[in-house]
N, C-alpha and C. Protein backbone atom coordinates (compact mmCIF):
# COMPACT_ATOMS: atom_id res chain seq x y z
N UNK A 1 0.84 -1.18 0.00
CA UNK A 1 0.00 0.00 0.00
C UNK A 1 0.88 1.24 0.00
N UNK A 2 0.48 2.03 -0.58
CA UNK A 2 1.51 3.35 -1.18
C UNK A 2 1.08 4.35 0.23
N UNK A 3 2.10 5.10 0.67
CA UNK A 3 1.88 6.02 1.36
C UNK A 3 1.84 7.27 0.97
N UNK A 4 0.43 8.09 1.51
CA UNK A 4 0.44 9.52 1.22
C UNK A 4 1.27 10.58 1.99
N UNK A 5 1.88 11.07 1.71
CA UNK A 5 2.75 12.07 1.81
C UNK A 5 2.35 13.85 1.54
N UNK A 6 1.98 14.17 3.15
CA UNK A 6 0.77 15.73 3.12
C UNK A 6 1.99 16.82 3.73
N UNK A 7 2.67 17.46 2.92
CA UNK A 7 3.27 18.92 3.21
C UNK A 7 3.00 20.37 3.31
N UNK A 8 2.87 20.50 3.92
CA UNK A 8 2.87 21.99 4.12
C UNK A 8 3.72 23.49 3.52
N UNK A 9 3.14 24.07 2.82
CA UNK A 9 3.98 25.36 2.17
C UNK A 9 3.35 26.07 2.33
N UNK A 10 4.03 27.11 3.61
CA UNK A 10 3.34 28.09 4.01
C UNK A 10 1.66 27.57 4.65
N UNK A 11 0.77 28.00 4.10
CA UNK A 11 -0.69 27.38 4.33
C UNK A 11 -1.45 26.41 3.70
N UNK A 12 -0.57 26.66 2.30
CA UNK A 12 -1.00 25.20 1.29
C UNK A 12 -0.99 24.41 1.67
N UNK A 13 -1.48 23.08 1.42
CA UNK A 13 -1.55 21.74 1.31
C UNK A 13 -1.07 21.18 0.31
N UNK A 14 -0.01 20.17 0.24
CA UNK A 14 0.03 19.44 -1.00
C UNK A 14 -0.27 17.89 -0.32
N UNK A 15 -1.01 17.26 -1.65
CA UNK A 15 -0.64 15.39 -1.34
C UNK A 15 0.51 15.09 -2.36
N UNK A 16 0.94 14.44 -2.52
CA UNK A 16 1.68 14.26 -3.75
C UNK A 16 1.65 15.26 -4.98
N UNK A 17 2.13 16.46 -4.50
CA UNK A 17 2.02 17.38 -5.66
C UNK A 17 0.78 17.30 -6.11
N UNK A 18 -0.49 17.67 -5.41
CA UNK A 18 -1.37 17.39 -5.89
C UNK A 18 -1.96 18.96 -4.32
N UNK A 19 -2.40 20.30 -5.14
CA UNK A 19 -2.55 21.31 -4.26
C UNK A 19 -4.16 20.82 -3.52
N UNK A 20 -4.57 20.64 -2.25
CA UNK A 20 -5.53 20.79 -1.89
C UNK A 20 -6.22 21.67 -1.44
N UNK A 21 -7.13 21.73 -0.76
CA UNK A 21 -8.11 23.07 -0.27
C UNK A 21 -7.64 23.11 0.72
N UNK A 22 -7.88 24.63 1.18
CA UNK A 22 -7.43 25.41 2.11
C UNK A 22 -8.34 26.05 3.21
N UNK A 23 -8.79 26.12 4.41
CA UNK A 23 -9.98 26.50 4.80
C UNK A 23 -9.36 27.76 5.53
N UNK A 24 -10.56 29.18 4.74
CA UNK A 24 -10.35 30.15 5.75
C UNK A 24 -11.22 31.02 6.21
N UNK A 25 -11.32 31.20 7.30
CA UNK A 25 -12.13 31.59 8.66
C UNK A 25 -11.68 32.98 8.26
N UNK A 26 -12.65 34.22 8.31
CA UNK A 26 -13.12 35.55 7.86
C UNK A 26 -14.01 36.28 8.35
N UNK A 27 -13.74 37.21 9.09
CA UNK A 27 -15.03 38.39 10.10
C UNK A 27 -16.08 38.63 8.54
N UNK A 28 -17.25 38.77 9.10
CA UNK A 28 -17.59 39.14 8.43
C UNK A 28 -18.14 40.80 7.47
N UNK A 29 -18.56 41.01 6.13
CA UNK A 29 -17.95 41.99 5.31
C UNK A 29 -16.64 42.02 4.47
N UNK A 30 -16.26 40.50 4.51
CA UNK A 30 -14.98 40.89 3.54
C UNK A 30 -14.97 39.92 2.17
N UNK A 31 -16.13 39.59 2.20
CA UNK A 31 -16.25 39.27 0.95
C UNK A 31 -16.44 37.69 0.40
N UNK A 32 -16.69 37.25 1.45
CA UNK A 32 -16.71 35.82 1.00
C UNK A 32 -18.03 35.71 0.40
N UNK A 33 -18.60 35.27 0.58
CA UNK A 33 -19.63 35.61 -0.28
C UNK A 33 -20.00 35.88 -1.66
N UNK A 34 -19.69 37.11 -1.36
CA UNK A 34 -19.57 37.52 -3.31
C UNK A 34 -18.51 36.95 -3.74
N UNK A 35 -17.37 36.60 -3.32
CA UNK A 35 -16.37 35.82 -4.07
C UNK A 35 -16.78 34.46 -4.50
N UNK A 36 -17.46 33.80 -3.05
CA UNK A 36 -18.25 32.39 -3.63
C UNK A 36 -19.14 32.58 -4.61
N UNK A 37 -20.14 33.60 -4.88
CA UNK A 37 -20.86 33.46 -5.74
C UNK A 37 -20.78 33.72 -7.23
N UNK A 38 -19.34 34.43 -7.24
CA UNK A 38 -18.93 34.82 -8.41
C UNK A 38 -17.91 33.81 -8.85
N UNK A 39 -17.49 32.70 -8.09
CA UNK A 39 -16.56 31.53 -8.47
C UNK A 39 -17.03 30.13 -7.98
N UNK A 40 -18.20 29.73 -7.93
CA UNK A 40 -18.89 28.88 -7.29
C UNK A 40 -17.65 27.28 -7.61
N UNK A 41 -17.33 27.49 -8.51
CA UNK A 41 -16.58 25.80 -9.35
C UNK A 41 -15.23 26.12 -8.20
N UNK A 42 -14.22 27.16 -7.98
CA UNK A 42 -13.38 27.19 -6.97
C UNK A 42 -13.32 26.97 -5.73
N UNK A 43 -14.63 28.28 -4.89
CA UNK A 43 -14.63 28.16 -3.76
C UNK A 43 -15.93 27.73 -3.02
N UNK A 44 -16.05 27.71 -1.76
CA UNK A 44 -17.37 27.02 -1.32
C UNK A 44 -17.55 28.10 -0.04
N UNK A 45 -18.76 28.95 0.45
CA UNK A 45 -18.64 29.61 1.45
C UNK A 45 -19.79 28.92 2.35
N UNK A 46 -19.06 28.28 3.30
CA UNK A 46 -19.77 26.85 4.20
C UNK A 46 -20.80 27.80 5.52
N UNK A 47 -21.55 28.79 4.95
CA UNK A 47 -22.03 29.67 5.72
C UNK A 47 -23.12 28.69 6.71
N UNK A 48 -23.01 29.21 7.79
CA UNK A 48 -24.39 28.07 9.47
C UNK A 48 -24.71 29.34 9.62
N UNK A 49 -24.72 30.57 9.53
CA UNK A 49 -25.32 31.16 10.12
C UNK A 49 -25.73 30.63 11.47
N UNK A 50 -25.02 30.72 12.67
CA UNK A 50 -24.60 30.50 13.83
C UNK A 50 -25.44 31.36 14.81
N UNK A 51 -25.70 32.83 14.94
CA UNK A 51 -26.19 33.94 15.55
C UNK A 51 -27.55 33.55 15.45
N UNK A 52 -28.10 32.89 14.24
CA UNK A 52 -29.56 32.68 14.74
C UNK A 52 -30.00 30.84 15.21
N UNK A 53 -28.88 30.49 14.20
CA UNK A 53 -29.52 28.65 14.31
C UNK A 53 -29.52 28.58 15.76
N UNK A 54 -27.95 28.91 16.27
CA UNK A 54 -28.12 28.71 17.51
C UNK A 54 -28.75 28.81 18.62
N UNK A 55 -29.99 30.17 18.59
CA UNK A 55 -30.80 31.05 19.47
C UNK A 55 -31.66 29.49 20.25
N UNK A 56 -31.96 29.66 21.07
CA UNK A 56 -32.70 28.78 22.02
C UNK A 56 -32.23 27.72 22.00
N UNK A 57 -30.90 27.26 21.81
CA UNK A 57 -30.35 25.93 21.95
C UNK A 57 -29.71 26.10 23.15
N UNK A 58 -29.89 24.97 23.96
CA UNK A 58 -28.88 24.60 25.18
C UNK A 58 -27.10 24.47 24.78
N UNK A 59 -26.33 24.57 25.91
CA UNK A 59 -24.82 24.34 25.64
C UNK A 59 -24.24 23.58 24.75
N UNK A 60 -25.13 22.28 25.50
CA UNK A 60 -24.73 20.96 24.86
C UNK A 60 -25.16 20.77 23.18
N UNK A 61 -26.71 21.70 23.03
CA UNK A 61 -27.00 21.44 21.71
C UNK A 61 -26.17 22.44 20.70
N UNK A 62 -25.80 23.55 21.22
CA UNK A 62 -24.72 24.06 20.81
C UNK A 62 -23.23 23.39 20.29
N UNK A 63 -22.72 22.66 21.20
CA UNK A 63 -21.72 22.53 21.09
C UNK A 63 -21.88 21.04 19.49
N UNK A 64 -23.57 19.67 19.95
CA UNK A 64 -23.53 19.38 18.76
C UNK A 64 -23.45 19.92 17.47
N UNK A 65 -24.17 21.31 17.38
CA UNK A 65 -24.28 22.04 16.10
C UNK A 65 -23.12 22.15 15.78
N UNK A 66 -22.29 23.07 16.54
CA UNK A 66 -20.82 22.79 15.53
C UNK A 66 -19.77 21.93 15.30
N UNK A 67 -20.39 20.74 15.96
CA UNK A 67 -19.63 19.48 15.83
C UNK A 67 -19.81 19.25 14.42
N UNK A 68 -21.50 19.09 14.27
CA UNK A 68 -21.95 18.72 12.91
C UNK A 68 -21.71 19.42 11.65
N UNK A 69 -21.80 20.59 12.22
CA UNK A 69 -21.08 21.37 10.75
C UNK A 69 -19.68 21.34 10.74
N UNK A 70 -18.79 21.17 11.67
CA UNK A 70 -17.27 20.68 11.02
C UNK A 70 -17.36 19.79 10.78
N UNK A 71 -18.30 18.58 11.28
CA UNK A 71 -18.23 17.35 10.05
C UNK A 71 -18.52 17.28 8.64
N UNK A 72 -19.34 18.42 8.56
CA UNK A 72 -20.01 18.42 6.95
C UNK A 72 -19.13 19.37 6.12
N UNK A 73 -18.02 20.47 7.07
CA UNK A 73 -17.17 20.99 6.55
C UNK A 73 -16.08 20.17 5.94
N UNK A 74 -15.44 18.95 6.75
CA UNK A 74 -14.56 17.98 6.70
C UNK A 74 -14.26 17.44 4.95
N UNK A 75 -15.99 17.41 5.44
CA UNK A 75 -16.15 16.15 4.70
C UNK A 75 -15.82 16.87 2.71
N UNK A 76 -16.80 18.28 2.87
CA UNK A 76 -16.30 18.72 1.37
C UNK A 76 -14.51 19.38 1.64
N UNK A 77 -13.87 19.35 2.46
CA UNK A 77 -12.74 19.78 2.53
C UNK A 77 -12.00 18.00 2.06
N UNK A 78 -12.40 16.98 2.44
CA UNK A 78 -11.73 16.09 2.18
C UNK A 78 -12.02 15.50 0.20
N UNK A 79 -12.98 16.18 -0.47
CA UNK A 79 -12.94 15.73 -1.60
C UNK A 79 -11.91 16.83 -2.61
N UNK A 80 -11.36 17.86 -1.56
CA UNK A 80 -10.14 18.31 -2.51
C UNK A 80 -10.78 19.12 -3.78
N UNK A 81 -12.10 19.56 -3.82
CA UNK A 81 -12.64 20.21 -4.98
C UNK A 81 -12.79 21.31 -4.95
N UNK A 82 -12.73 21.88 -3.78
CA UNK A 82 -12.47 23.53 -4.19
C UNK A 82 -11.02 24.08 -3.71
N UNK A 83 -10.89 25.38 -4.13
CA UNK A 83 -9.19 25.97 -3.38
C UNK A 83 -9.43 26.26 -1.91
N UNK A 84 -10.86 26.75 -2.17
CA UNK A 84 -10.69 27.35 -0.66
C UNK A 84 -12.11 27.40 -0.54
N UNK A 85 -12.38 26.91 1.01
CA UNK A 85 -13.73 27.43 2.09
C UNK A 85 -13.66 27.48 3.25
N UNK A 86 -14.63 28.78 2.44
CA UNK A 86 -14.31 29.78 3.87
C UNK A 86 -15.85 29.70 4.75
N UNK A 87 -15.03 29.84 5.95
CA UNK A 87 -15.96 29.37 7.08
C UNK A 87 -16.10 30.80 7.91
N UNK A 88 -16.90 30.29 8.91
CA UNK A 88 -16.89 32.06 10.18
C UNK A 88 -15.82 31.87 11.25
N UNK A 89 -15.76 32.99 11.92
CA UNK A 89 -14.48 33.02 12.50
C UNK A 89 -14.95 32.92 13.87
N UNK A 90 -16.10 31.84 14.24
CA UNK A 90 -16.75 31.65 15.42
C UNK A 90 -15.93 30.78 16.27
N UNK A 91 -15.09 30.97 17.11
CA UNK A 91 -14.35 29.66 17.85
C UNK A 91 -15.03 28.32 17.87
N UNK A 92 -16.19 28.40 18.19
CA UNK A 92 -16.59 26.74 18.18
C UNK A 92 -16.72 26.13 17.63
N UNK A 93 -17.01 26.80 15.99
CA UNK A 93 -16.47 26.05 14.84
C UNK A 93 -15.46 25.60 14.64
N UNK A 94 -14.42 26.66 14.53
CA UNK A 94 -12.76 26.50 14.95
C UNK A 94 -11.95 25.70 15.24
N UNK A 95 -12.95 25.73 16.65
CA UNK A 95 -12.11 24.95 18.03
C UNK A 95 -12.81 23.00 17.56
N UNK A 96 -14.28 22.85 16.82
CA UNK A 96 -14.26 21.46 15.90
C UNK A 96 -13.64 21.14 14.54
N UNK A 97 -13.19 22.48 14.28
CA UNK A 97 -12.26 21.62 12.93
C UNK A 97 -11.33 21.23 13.18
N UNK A 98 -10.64 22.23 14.14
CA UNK A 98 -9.38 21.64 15.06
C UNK A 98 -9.24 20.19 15.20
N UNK A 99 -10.10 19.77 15.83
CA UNK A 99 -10.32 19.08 16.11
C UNK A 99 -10.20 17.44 15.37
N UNK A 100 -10.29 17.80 13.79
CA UNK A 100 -10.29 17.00 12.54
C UNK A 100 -9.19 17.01 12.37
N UNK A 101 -7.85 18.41 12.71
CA UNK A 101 -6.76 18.44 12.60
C UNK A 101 -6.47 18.98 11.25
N UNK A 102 -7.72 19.92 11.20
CA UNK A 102 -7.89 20.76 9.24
C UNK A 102 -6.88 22.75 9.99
N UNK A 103 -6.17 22.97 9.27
CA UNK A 103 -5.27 24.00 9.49
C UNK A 103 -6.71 24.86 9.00
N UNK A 104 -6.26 26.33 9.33
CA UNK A 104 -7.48 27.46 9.29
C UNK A 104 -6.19 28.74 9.03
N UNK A 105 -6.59 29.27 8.14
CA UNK A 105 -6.43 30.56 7.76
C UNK A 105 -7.32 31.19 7.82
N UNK A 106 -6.81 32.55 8.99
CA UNK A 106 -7.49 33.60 9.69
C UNK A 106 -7.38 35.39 8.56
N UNK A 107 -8.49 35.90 8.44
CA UNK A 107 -8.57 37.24 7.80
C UNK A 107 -9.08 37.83 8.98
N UNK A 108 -8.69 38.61 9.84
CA UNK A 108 -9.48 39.51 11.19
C UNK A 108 -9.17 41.01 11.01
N UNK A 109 -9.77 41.33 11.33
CA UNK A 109 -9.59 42.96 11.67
C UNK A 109 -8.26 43.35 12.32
N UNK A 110 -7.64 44.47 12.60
CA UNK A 110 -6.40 45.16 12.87
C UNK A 110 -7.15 45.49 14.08
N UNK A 111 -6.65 45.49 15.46
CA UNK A 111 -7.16 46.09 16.43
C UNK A 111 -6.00 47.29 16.65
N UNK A 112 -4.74 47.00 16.18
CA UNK A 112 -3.84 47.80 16.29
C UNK A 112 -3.60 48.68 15.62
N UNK A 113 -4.43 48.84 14.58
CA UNK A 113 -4.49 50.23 13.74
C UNK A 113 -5.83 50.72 13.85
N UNK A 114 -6.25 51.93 14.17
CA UNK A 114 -7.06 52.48 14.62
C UNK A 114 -8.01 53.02 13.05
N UNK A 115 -7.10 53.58 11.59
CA UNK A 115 -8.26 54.04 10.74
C UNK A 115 -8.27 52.67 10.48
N UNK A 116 -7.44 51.35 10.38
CA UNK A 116 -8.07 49.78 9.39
C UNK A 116 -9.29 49.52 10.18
N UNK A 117 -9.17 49.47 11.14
CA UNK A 117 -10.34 48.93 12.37
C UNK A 117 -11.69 49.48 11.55
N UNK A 118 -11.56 51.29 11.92
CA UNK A 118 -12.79 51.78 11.59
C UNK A 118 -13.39 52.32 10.00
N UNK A 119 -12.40 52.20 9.17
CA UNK A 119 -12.80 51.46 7.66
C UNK A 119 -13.52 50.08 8.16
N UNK A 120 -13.10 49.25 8.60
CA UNK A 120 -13.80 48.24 8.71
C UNK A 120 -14.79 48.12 9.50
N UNK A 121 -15.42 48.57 10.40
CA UNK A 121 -16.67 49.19 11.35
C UNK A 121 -17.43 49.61 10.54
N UNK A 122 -16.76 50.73 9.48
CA UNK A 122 -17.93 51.97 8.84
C UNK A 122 -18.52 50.71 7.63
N UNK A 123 -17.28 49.91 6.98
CA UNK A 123 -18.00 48.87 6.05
C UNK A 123 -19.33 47.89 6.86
N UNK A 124 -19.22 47.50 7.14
CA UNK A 124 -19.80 46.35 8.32
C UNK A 124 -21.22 47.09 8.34
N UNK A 125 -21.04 48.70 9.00
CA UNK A 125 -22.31 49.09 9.45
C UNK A 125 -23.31 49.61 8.00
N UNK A 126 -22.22 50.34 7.25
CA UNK A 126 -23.04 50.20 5.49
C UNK A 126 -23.62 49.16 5.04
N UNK A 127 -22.70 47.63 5.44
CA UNK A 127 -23.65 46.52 4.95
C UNK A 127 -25.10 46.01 5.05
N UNK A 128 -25.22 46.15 7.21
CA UNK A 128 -25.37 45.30 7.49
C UNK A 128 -26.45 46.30 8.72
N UNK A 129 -25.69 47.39 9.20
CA UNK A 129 -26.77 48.34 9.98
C UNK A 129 -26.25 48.16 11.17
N UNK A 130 -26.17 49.42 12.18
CA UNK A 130 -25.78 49.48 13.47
C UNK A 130 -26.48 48.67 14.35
N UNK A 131 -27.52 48.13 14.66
CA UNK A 131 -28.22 47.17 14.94
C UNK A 131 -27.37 45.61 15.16
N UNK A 132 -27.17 45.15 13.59
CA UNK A 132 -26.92 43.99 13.45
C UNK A 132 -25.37 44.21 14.00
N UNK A 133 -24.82 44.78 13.92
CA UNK A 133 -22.91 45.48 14.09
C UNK A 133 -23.20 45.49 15.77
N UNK A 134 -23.96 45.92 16.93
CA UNK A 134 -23.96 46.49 17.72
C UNK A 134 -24.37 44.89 18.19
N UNK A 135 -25.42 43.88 18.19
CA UNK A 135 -25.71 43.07 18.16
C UNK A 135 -24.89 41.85 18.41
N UNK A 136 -24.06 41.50 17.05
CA UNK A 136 -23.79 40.71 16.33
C UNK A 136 -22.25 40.55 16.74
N UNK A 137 -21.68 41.72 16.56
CA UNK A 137 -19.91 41.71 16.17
C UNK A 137 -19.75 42.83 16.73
N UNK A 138 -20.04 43.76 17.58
CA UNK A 138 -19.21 44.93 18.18
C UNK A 138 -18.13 44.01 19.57
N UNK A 139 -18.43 42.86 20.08
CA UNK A 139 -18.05 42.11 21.16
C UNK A 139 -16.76 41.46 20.32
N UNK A 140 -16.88 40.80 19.33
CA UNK A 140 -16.01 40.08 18.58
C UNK A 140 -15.11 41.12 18.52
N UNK A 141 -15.08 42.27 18.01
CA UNK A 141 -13.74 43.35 17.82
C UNK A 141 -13.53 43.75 19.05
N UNK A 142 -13.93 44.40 19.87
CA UNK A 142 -13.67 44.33 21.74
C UNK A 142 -12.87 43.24 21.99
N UNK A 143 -12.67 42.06 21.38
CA UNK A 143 -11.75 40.98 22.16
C UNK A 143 -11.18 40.61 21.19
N UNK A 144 -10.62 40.89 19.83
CA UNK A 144 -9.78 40.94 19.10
C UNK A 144 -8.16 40.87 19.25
N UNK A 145 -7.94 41.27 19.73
CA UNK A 145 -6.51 41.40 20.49
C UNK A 145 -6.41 39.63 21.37
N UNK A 146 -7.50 39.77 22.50
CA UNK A 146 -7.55 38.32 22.64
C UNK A 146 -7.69 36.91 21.29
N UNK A 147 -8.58 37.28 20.36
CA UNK A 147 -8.69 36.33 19.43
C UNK A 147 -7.23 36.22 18.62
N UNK A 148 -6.44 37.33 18.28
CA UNK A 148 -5.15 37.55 17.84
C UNK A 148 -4.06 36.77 18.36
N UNK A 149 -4.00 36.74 19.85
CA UNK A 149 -3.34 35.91 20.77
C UNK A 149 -3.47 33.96 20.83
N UNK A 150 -4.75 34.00 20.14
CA UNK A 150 -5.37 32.76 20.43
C UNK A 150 -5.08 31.83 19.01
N UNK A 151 -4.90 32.82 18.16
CA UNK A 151 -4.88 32.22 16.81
C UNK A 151 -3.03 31.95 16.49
N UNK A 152 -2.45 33.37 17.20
CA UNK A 152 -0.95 32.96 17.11
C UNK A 152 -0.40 32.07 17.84
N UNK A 153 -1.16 31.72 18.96
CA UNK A 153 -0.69 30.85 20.04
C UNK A 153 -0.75 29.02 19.02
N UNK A 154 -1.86 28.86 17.96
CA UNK A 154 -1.83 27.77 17.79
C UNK A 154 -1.10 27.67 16.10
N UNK A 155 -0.14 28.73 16.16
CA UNK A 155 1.07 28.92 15.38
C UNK A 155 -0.23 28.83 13.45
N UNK A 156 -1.46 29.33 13.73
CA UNK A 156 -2.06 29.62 12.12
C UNK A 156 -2.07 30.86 11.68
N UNK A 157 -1.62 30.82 10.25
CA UNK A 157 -1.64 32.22 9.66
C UNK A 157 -2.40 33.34 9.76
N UNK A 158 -2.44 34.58 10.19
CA UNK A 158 -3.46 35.04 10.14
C UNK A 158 -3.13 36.26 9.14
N UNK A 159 -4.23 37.24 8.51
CA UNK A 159 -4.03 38.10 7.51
C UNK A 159 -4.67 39.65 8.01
N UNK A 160 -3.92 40.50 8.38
CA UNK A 160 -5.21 41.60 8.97
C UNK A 160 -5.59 42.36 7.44
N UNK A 161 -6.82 42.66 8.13
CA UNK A 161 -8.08 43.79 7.12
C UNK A 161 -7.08 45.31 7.02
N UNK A 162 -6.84 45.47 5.80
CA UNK A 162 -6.33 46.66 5.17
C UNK A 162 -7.90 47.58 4.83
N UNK A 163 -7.58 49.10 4.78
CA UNK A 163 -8.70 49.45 4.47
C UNK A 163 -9.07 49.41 2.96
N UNK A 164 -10.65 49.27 2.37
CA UNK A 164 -11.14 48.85 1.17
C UNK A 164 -10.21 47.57 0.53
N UNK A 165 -9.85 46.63 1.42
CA UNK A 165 -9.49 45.60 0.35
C UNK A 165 -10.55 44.27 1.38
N UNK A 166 -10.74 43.32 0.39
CA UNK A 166 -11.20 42.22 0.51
C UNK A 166 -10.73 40.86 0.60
N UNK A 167 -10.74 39.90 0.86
CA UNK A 167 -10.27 38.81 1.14
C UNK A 167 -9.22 38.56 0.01
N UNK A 168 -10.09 38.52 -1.46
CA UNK A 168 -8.99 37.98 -2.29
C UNK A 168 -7.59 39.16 -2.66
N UNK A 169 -7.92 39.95 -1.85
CA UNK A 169 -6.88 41.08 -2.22
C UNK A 169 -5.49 40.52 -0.95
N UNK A 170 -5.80 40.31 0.55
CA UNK A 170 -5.77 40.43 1.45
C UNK A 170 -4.69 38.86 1.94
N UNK A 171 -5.59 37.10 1.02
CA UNK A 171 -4.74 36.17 1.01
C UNK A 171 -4.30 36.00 0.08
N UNK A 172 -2.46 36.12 -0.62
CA UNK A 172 -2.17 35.99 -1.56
C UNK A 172 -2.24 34.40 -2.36
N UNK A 173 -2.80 33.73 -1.79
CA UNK A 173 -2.82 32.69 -2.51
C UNK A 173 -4.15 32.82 -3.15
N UNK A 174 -5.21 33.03 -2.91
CA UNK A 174 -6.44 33.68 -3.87
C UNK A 174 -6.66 34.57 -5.15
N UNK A 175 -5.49 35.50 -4.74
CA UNK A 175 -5.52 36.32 -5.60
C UNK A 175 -4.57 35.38 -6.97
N UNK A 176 -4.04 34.50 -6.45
CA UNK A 176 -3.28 34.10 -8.26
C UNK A 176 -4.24 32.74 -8.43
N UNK A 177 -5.19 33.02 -8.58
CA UNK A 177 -6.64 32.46 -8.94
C UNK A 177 -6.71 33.19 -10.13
N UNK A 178 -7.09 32.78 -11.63
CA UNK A 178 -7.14 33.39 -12.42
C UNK A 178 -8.74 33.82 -12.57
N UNK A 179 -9.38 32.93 -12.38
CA UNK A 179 -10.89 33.49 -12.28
C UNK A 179 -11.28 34.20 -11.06
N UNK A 180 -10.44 34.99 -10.08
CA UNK A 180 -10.59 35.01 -8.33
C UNK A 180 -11.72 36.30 -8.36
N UNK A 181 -12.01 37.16 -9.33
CA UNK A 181 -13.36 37.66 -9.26
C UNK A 181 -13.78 38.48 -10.33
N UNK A 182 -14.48 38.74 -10.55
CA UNK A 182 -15.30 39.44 -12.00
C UNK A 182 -15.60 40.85 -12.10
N UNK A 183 -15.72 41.75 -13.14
CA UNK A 183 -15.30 43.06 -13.30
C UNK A 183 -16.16 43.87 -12.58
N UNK A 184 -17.27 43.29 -12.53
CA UNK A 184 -18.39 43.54 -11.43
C UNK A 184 -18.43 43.51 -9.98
N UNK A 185 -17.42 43.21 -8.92
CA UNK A 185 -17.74 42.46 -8.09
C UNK A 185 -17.33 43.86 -7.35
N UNK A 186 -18.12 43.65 -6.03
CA UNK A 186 -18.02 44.56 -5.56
C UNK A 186 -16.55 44.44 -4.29
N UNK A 187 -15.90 43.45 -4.39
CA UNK A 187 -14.99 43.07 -3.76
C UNK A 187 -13.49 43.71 -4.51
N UNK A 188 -13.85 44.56 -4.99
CA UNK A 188 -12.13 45.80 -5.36
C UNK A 188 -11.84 46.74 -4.73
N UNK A 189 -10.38 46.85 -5.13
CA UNK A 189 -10.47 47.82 -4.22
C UNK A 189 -10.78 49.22 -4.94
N UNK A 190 -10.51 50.05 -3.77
CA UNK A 190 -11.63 51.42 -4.46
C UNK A 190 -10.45 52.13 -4.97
């Protein structure tokens, strides 16, 4: 029986010279999304919408939910058919892919630069409304610095948010995607 042989370059994956998918975890507003939808055959955006499925679930049923969706993440990460999917940057997702022993490339906000941060606030709240921002993700950037710590501690790449650029601007391995987005997309920079 032949042995597979899985290296690491940089964040890539290879099997035998053979590039696999890459999974990366992304605040949201930066574009996954429209990138998935404008490259559907490349990438896959494995969206749970988490903030609501989760609402009235106990700990425990919590903690199944994102068991189950890193299994169903796994599982299209193990057929090697897209470059990249991107997931949320919810720890408990995270902390179950981990778990599979699938590497995660991080896109987060700059807590240490004060205009990247709030380019990225003012985007967020244009998207999405002070409401859902105030709600949703004003707590997530409040502990940023902690999530920063948490992600370097388990030695994975992470990429900070420049202002007006988007994911595929942001991980250079996306961007030498020859189809990585369309003349339309609202994911350029300005």
């Amino acid at each position: 029986m032949k042995m597979m042989k899985e290296v690491k370059f940089g964040f890539l994956f290879y099997l035998e010279g053979k590039k696999m998918t890459i999974i990366i975890s992304a605040f949201p507003c930066l574009g996954k999304t429209t990138l998935t939808n404008q490259n559907k055959d490349i990438y896959f955006d494995a969206e749970i919408y988490e903030s609501r499925a989760t609402k009235g679930m106990s700990e425990s049923q919590q903690k199944e939910f994102f068991k189950a969706s890193a299994l169903k993440i796994k599982l299209i990460y193990d057929t090697g058919y897209y470059t990249a999917i991107f997931v949320t940057d919810d720890e408990r997702l995270l902390s179950e892919l981990r778990l599979f022993g699938l590497y995660v490339v991080h896109v987060l906000p700059n807590p240490d630069n004060e205009e990247h941060l709030h380019e990225y606030i003012s985007r967020v709240i244009a998207r999405s409304g002070l409401d859902w921002y105030s709600s949703i993700l004003s707590e997530d950037i409040a502990n940023l610095k902690d999530k920063l710590y948490r992600v370097h501690s388990k030695n994975e790449q992470v990429y900070l948010v420049e202002p007006y650029k988007y994911i595929e601007h942001l991980v250079p391995e996306l961007a030498k995607e020859e189809k990585y987005f369309s003349e339309n997309s609202t994911a350029h920079y300005r």
